[in-house]
Protein backbone atom coordinates (compact mmCIF):
# COMPACT_ATOMS: atom_id res chain seq x y z
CA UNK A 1 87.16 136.79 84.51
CA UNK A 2 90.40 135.48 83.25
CA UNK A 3 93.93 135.37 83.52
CA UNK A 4 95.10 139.20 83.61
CA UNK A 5 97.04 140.04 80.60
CA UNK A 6 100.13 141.04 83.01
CA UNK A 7 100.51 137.49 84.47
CA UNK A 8 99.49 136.03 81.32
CA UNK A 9 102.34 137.61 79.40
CA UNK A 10 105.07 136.62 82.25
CA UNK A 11 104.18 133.32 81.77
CA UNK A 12 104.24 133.51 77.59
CA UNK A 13 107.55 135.44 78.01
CA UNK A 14 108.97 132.82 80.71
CA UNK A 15 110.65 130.97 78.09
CA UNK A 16 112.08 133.43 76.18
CA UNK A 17 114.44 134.36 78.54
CA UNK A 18 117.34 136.60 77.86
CA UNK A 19 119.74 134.06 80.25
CA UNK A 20 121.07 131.13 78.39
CA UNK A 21 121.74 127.96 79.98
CA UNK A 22 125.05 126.18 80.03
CA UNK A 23 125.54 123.08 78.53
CA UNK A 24 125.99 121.18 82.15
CA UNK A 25 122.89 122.87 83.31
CA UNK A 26 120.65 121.66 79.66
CA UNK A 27 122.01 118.01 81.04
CA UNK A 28 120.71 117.99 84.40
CA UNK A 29 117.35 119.51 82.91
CA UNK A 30 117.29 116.62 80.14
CA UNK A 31 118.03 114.05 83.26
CA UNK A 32 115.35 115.55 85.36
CA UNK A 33 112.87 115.65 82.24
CA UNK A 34 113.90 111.99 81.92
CA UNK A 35 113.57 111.20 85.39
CA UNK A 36 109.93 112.62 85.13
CA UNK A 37 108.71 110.83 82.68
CA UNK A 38 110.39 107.28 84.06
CA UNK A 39 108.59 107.92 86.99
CA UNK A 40 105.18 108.69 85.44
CA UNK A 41 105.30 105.65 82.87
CA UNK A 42 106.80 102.94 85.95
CA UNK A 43 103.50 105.30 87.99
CA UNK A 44 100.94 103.88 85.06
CA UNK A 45 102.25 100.84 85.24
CA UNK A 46 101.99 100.03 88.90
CA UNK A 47 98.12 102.02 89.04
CA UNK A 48 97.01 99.65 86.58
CA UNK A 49 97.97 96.56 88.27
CA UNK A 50 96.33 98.14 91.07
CA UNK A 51 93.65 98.67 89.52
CA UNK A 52 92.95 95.90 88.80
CA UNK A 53 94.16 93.78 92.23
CA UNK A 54 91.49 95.67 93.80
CA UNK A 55 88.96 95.77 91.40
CA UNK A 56 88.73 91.84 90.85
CA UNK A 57 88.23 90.87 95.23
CA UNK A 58 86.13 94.37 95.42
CA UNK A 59 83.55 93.21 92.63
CA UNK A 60 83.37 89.81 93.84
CA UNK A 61 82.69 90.23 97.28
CA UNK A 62 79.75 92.53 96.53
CA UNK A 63 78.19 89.97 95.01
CA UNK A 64 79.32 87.44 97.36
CA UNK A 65 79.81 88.66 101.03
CA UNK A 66 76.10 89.37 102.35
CA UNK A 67 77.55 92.43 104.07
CA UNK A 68 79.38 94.05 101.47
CA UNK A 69 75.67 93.43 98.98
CA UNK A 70 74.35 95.59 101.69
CA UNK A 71 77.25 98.29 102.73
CA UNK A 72 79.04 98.72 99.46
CA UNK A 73 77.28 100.81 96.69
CA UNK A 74 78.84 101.91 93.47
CA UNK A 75 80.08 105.11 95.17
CA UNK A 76 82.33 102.64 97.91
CA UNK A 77 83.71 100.22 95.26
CA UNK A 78 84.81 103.29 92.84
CA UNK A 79 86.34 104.64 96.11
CA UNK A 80 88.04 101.60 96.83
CA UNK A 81 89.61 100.83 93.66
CA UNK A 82 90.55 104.29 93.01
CA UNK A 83 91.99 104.93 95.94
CA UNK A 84 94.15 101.90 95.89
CA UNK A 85 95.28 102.92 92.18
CA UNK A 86 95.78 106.47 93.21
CA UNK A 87 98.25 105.26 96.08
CA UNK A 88 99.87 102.92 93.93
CA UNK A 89 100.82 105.65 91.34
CA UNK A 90 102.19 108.02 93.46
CA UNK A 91 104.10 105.82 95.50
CA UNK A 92 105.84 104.72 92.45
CA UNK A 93 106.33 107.68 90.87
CA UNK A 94 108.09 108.92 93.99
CA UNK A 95 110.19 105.90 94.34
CA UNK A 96 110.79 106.12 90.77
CA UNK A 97 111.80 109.24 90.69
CA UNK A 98 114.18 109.60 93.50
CA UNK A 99 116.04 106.33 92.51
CA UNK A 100 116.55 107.88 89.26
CA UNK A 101 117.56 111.12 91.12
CA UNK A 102 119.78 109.34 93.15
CA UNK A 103 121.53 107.36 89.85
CA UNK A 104 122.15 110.26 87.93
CA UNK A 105 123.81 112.31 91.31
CA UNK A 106 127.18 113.73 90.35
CA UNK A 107 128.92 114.86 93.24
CA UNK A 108 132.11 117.01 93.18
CA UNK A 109 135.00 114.85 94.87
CA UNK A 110 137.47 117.34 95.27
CA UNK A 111 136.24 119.64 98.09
């Protein structure tokens, strides 16, 4: 099976294209790039501390609450504490980003 050598060779010859940006244009793409990976590092940040808010009550009240012993196997406390760590990334990451996004908006005042 594969990738077909026709869609496989768009995509090698995607960046060579014969358009060249301008100078404003390379900006916004370095403050997007930058934007990115603000988001994803504030995102690793936030899903670790997550991680381990909800790992710490989760673990203990298996062991503690009678009903959790009995309702909670390893599958539900993974679920729980990656689900909480999976919300907390992307919520930052979207926040992150669109603050940035919104910081680095240049708007043309003359029209």
């Amino acid at each position: 099976m594969g990738i077909p050598s026709t869609m496989r060779d768009a995509w090698a010859n995607r960046r060579n294209s014969p358009l060249i940006a301008s100078p404003d244009e390379e900006q916004r793409i370095l403050r997007a790039r930058n934007c990115t990976q603000e988001g994803v590092r504030a995102g690793v940040k936030a899903a670790s501390i997550a991680c381990v808010a909800s790992a710490v009550p989760t673990l203990v009240a298996v062991r503690v609450i009678p009903w959790a012993k009995a309702n909670l196997n390893y599958t539900a406390q993974a679920l729980i504490i990656s689900a909480a760590s999976i919300a907390a990334y992307f919520i930052t990451v979207d926040k992150t980003i669109l603050e940035c996004a919104r910081r680095n908006a240049h708007y043309d005042k003359s029209t």
